[in-house]
Protein backbone atom coordinates (compact mmCIF):
# COMPACT_ATOMS: atom_id res chain seq x y z
CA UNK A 1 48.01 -5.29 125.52
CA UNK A 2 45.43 -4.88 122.44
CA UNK A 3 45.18 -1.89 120.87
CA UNK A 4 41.32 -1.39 120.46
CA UNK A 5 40.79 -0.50 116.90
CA UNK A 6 38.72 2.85 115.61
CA UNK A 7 35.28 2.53 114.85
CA UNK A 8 33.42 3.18 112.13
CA UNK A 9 29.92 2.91 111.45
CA UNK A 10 28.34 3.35 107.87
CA UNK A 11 24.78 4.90 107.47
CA UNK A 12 22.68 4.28 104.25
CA UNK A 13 19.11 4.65 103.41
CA UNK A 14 18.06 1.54 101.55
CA UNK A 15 19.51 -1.78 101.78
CA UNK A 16 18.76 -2.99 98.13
CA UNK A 17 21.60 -3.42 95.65
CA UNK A 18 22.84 -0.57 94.18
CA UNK A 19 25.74 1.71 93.19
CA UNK A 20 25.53 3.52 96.79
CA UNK A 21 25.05 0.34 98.50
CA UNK A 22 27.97 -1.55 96.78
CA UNK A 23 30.33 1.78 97.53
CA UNK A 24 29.59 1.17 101.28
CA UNK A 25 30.25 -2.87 100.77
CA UNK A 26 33.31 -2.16 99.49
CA UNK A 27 34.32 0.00 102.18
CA UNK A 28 33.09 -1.61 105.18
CA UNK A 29 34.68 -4.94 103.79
CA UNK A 30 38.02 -3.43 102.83
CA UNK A 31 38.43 -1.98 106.15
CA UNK A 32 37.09 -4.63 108.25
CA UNK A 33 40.56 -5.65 109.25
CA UNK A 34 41.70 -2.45 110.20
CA UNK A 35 38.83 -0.60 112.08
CA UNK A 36 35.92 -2.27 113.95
CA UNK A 37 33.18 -1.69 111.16
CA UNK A 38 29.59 -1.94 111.37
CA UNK A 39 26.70 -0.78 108.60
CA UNK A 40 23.21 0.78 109.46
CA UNK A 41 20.29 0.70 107.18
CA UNK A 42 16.41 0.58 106.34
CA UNK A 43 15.01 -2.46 105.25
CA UNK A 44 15.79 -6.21 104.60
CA UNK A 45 17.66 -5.89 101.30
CA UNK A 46 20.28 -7.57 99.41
CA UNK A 47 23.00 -5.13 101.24
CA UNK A 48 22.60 -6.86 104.58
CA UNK A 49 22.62 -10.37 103.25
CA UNK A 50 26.24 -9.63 101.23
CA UNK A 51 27.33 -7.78 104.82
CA UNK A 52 26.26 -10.68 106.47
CA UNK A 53 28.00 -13.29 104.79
CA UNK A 54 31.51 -11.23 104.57
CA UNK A 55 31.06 -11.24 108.41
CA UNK A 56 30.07 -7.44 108.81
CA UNK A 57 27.97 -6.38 111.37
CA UNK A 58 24.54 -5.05 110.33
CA UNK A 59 22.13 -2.66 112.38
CA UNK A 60 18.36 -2.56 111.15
CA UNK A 61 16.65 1.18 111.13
CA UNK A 62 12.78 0.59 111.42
CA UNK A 63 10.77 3.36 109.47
CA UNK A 64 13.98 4.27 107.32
CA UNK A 65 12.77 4.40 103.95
CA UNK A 66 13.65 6.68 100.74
CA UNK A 67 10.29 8.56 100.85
CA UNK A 68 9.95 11.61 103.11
CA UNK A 69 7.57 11.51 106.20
CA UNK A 70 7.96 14.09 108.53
CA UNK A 71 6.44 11.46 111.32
CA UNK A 72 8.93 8.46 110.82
CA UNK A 73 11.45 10.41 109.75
CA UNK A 74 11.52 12.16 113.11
CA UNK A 75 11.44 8.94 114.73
CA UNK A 76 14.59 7.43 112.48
CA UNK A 77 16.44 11.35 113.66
CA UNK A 78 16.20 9.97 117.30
CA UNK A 79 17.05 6.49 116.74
CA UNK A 80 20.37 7.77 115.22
CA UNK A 81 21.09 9.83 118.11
CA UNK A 82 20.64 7.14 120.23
CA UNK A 83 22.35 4.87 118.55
CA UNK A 84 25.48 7.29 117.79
CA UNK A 85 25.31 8.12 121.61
CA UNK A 86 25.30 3.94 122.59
CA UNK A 87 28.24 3.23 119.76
CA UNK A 88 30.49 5.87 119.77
CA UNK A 89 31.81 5.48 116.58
CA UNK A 90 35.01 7.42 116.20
CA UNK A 91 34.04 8.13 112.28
CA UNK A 92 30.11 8.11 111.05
CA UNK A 93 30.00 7.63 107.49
CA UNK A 94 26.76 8.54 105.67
CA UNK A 95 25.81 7.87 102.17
CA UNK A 96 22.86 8.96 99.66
CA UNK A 97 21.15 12.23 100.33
CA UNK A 98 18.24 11.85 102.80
CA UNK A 99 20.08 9.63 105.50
CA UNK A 100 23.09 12.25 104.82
CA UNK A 101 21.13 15.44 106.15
CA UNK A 102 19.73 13.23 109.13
CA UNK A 103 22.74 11.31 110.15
CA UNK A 104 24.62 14.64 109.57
CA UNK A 105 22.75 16.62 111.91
CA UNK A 106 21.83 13.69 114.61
CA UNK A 107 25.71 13.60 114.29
CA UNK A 108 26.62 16.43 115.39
CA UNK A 109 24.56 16.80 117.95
CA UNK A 110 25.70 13.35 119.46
CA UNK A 111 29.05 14.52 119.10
CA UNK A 112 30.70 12.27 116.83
CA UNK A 113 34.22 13.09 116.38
CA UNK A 114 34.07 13.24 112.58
CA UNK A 115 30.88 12.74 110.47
CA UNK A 116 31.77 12.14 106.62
CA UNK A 117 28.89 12.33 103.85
CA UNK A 118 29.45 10.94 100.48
CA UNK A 119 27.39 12.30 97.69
CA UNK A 120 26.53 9.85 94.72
CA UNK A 121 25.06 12.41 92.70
CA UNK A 122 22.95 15.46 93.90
CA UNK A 123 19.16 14.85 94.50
CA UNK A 124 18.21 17.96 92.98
CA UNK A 125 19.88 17.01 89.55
CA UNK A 126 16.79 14.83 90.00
CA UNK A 127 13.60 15.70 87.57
CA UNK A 128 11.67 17.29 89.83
CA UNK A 129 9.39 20.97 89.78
CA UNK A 130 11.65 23.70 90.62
CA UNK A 131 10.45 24.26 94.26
CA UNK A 132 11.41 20.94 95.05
CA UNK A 133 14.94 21.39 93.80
CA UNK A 134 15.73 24.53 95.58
CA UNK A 135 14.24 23.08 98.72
CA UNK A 136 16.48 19.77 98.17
CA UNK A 137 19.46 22.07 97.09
CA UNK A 138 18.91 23.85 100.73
CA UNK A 139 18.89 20.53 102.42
CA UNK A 140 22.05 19.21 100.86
CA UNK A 141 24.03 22.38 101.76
CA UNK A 142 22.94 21.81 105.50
CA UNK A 143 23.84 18.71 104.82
CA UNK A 144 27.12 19.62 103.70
CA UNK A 145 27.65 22.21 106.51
CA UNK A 146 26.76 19.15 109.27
CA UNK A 147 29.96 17.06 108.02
CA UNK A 148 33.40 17.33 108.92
CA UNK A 149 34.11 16.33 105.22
CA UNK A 150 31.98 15.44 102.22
CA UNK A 151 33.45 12.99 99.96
CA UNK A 152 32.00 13.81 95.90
CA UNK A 153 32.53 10.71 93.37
CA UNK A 154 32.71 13.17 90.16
CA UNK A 155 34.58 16.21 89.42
CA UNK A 156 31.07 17.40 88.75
CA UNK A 157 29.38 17.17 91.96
CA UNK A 158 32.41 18.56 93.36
CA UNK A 159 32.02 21.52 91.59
CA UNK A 160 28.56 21.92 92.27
CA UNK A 161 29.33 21.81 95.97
CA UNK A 162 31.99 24.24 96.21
CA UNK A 163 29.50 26.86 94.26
CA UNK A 164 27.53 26.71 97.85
CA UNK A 165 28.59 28.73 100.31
CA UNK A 166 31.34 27.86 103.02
CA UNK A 167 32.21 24.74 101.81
CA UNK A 168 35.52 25.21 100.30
CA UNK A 169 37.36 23.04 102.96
CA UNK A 170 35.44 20.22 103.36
CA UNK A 171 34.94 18.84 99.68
CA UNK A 172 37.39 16.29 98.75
CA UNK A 173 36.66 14.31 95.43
CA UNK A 174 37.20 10.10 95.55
CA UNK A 175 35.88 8.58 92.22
CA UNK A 176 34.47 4.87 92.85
CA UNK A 177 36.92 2.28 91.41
CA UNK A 178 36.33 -1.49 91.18
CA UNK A 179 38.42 -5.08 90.79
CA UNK A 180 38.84 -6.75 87.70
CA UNK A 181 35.73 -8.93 87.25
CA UNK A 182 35.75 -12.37 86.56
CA UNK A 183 33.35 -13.23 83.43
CA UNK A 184 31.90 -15.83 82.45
CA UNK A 185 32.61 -17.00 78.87
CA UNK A 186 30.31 -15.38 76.21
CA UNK A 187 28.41 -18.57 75.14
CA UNK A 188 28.12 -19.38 78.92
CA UNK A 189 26.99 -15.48 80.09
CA UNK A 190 24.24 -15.73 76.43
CA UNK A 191 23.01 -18.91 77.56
CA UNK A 192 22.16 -17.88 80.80
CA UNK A 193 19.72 -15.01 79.51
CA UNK A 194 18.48 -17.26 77.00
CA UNK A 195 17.47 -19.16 80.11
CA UNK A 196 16.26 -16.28 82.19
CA UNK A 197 14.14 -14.54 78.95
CA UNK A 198 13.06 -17.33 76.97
CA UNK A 199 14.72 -15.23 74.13
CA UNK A 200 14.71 -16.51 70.48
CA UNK A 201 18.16 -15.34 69.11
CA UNK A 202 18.46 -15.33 65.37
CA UNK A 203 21.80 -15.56 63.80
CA UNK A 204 23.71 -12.42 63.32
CA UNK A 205 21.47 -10.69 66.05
CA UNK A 206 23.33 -7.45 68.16
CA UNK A 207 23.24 -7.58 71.72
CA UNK A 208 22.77 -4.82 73.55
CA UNK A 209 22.69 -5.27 76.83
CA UNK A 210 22.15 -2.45 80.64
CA UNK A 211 22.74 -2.89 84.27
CA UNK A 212 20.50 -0.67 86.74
CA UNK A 213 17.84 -0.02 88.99
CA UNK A 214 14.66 0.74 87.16
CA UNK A 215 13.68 3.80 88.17
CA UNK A 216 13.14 6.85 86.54
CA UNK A 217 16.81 8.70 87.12
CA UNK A 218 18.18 5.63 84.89
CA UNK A 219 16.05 6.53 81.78
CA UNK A 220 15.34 3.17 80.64
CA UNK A 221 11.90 4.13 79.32
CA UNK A 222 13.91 6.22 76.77
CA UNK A 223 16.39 3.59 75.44
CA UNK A 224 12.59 1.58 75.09
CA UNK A 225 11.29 4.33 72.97
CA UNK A 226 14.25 3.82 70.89
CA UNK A 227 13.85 0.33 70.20
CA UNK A 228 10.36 0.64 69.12
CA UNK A 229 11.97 2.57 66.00
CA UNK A 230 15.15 0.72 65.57
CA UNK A 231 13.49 -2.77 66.06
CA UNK A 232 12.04 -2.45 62.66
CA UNK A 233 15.21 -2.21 59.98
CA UNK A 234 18.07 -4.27 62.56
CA UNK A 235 18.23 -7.20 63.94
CA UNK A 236 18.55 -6.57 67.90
CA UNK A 237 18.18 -7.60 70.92
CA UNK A 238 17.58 -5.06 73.99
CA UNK A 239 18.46 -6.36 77.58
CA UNK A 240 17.33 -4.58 81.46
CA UNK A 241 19.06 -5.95 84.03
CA UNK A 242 17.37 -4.72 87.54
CA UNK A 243 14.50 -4.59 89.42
CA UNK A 244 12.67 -1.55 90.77
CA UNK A 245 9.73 0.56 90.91
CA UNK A 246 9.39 1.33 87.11
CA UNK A 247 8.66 -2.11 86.75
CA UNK A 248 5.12 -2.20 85.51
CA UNK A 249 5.46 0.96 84.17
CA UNK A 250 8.25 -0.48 81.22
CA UNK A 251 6.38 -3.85 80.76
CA UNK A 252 3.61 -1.90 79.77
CA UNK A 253 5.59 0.28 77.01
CA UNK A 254 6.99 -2.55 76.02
CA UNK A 255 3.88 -4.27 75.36
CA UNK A 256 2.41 -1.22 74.01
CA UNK A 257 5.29 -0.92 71.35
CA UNK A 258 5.19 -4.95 70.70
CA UNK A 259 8.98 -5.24 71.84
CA UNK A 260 8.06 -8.40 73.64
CA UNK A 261 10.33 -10.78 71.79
CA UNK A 262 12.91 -7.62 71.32
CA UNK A 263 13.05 -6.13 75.14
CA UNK A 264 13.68 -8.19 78.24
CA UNK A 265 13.48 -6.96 81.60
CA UNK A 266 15.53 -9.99 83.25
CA UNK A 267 15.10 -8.71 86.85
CA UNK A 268 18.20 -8.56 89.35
CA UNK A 269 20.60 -10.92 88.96
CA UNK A 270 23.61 -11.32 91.79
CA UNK A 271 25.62 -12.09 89.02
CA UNK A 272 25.06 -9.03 86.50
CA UNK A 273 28.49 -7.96 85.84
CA UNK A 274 29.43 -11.54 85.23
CA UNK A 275 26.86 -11.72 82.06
CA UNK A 276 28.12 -8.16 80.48
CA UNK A 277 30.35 -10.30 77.95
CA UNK A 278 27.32 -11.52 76.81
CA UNK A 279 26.57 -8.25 74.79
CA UNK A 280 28.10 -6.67 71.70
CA UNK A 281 26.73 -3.05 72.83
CA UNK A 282 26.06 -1.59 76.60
CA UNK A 283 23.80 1.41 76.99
CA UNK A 284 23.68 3.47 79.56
CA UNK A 285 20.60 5.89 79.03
CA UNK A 286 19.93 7.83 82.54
CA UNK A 287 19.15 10.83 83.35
CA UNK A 288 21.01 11.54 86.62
CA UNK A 289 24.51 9.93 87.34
CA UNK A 290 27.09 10.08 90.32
CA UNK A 291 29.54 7.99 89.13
CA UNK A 292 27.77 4.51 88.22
CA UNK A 293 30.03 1.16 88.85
CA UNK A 294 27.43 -0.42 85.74
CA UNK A 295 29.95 1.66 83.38
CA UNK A 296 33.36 0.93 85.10
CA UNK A 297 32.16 -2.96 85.05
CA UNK A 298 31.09 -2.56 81.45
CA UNK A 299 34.35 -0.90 80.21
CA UNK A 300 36.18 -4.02 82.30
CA UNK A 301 34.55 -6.19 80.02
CA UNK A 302 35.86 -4.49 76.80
CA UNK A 303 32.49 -3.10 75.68
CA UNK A 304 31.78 -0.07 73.01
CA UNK A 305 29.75 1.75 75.15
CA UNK A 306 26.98 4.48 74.54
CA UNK A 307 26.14 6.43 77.70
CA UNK A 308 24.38 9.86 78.35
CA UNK A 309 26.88 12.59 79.38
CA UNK A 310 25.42 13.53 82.76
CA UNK A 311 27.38 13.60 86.25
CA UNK A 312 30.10 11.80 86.30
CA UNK A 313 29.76 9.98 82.88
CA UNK A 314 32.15 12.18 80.60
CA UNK A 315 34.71 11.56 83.55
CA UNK A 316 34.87 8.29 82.37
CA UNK A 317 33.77 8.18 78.80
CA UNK A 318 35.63 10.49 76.59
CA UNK A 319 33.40 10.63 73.15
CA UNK A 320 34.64 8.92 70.20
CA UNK A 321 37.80 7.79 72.06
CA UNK A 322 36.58 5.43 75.31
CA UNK A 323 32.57 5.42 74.15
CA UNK A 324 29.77 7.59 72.27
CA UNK A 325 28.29 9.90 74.52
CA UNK A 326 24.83 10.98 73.71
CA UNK A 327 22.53 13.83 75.11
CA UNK A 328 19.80 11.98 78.10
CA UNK A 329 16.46 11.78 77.17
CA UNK A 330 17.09 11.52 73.23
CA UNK A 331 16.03 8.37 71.14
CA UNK A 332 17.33 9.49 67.82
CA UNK A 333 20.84 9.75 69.32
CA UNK A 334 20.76 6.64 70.87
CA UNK A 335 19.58 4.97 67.53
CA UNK A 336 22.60 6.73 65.69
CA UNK A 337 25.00 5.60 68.01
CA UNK A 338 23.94 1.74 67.65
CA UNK A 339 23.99 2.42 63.99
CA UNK A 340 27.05 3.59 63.96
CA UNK A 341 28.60 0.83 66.24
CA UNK A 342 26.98 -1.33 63.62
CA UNK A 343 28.59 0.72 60.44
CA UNK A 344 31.68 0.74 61.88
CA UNK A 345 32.00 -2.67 64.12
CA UNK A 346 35.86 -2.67 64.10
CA UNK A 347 35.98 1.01 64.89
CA UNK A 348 34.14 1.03 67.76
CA UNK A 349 35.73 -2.23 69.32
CA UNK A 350 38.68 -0.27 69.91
CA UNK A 351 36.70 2.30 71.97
CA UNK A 352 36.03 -0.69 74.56
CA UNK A 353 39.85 -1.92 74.58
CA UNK A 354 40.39 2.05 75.18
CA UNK A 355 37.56 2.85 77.89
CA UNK A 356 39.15 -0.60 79.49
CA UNK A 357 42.60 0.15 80.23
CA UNK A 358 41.74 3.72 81.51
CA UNK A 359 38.93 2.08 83.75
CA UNK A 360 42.39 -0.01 84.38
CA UNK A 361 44.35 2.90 85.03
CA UNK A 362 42.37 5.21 86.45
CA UNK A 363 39.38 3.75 88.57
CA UNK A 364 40.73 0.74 90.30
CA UNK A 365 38.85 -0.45 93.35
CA UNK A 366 42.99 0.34 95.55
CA UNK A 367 43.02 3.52 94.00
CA UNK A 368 39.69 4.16 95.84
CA UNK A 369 40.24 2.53 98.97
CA UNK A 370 43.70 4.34 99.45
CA UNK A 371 42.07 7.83 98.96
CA UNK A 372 39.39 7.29 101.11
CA UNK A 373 41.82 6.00 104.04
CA UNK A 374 43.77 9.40 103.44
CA UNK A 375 40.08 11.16 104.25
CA UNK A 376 39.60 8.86 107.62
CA UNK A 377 43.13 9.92 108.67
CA UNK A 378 42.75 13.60 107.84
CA UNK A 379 43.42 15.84 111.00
């Protein structure tokens, strides 16, 4: 007689490509074999076509965007009931912060046996006016309160949680791990962005190269600024690969700075962490962090690294030994880390060997997977 496996069904707000998005791709894929998995979302993204093709089941959420409206919002709250209420899923697993409160709460009240939230990064570490953050900060400790457990992917965020009230048993930190990544070679990985950017590439010119959304949180507008100053006395090459709303926004500082042959937005690319051997540098400039999977993929690929310390970063990065940390939001630092990487080139290659064998050690994809099983199984 077959044993009818659990259920799980994974909640998420947008179904682009992203750090939360490949966290619940990992998951749902990984424990495909073992529970009867299925992934809900808003939108017609690059989530559901990866889902798709691994042979996951994927459930559309009409109205389910990122931006708040009280109207469709409301109308995504009952869809979720309904839905829990039709799939009984033994385990509901929601992730990023506004289909957390809802899924949470619809949830509970369709009496789903155990609803998990994981946070990837607080929304009101988020620049926002201060009204809006307490508001959000209210809203994530309902959000909080709603789950059975809440899963945090930095030390961090865990701490900020347990500063809330009554939440001491139900915060349980998992960082994100990944595989080992299979890159292409570095003439192969430059080529292709030659291709893709039309880039002229003078001898002896430093790559430096970023993976992420563009939006605000990721602070590319800053590492920009930065460029317009260093572009004049080194040779180097800058590197954006994403898409996202900042879009025109960064095309036109770049234009207004005349970075045009020095700053490339190459768009998304299904392939990213495949090219990161391309570059002698990777920057990570944001200004609000969970744990990001662009800096475990970078230190894979053996790369000095310069990376704001906010959320989860310095978890990964300690400065001078695995990377250069630098304070969000400042150009000068991030121009005196790239001139130190180029003063002291053999220096700073040992940082990436270093950042890659604890990224190794301590942030494998089995490492993850194996803690968050212990989570599903917890009484």
């Amino acid at each position: 007689m077959e044993i009818q496996k659990k259920k799980i069904l994974y909640v998420i707000t947008k179904s682009n490509w992203g750090g939360a998005q490949r966290y619940v791709f990992d998951l749902a894929t990984n424990f495909s074999q073992e529970y009867d998995v299925s992934v809900a979302f808003g939108g017609e993204g690059e989530l559901k076509t990866r889902l798709e093709k691994a042979g996951i089941r994927t459930i559309s959420l009409p109205f389910l965007k990122r931006d708040v409206n009280p109207f469709t919002d409301f109308s995504v709250f009952k869809k979720l009931i309904e839905l829990f209420k039709t799939e009984k899923p033994d385990i509901v697993h929601v992730n990023s912060s506004k289909i957390g409160g809802i899924g949470a709460l619809a949830g509970r009240i369709a009496k789903v046996p155990k609803i998990i939230f994981t946070a990837h990064g607080w929304a009101f570490r988020e620049e926002r006016p201060e009204y809006q953050k307490t508001i959000i900060k209210f809203l994530s400790w309902l959000t909080i309160l709603f789950s059975h457990t809440v899963i945090t992917v930095s030390e961090r965020d865990k701490r900020e949680a347990l500063a809330m009230p009554f939440t001491k048993r139900k915060i349980i930190l998992v960082h994100n791990g990944i595989e080992e990544t299979e890159f292409l070679s570095k003439e192969q990985a430059r080529e292709s962005i030659i291709k893709e950017s039309n880039a002229s590439v003078p001898e002896k010119t430093l790559w430096i190269g970023t993976i992420g959304e563009l939006h605000k949180n990721k602070g590319h507008i800053y590492a920009i600024e930065a460029f317009s100053k260093l572009a004049k006395t080194a040779n180097v090459l800058f590197f954006i690969i994403g898409d996202g709303e900042e879009k025109k926004e960064l095309q036109q500082k770049i234009s207004e700075f005349g970075l045009e042959k020095k700053v490339f937005l190459l768009g998304r690319r299904d392939d990213a962490p495949k090219l990161l051997i391309a570059f002698d540098i990777f920057l990570f400039p944001s200004v609000k962090e969970g744990l990001p999977f662009a800096i475990l993929e970078a230190g894979m690929a053996g790369l000095p690294t310069i990376a704001s310390a906010v959320g989860g970063i310095p978890e990964i990065i300690t400065d001078m030994q695995t990377g250069i940390l630098i304070r969000p939001k400042n150009q000068d630092e991030i121009i005196r880390a790239i001139e130190y990487i180029l003063a002291y080139p053999t220096k700073t290659a040992e940082l990436g060997k270093k950042l890659r064998t604890m990224i190794q050690k301590n942030f494998s994809l089995k490492k993850m997977i194996e803690n968050t099983v212990a989570v599903y199984k917890q009484k």
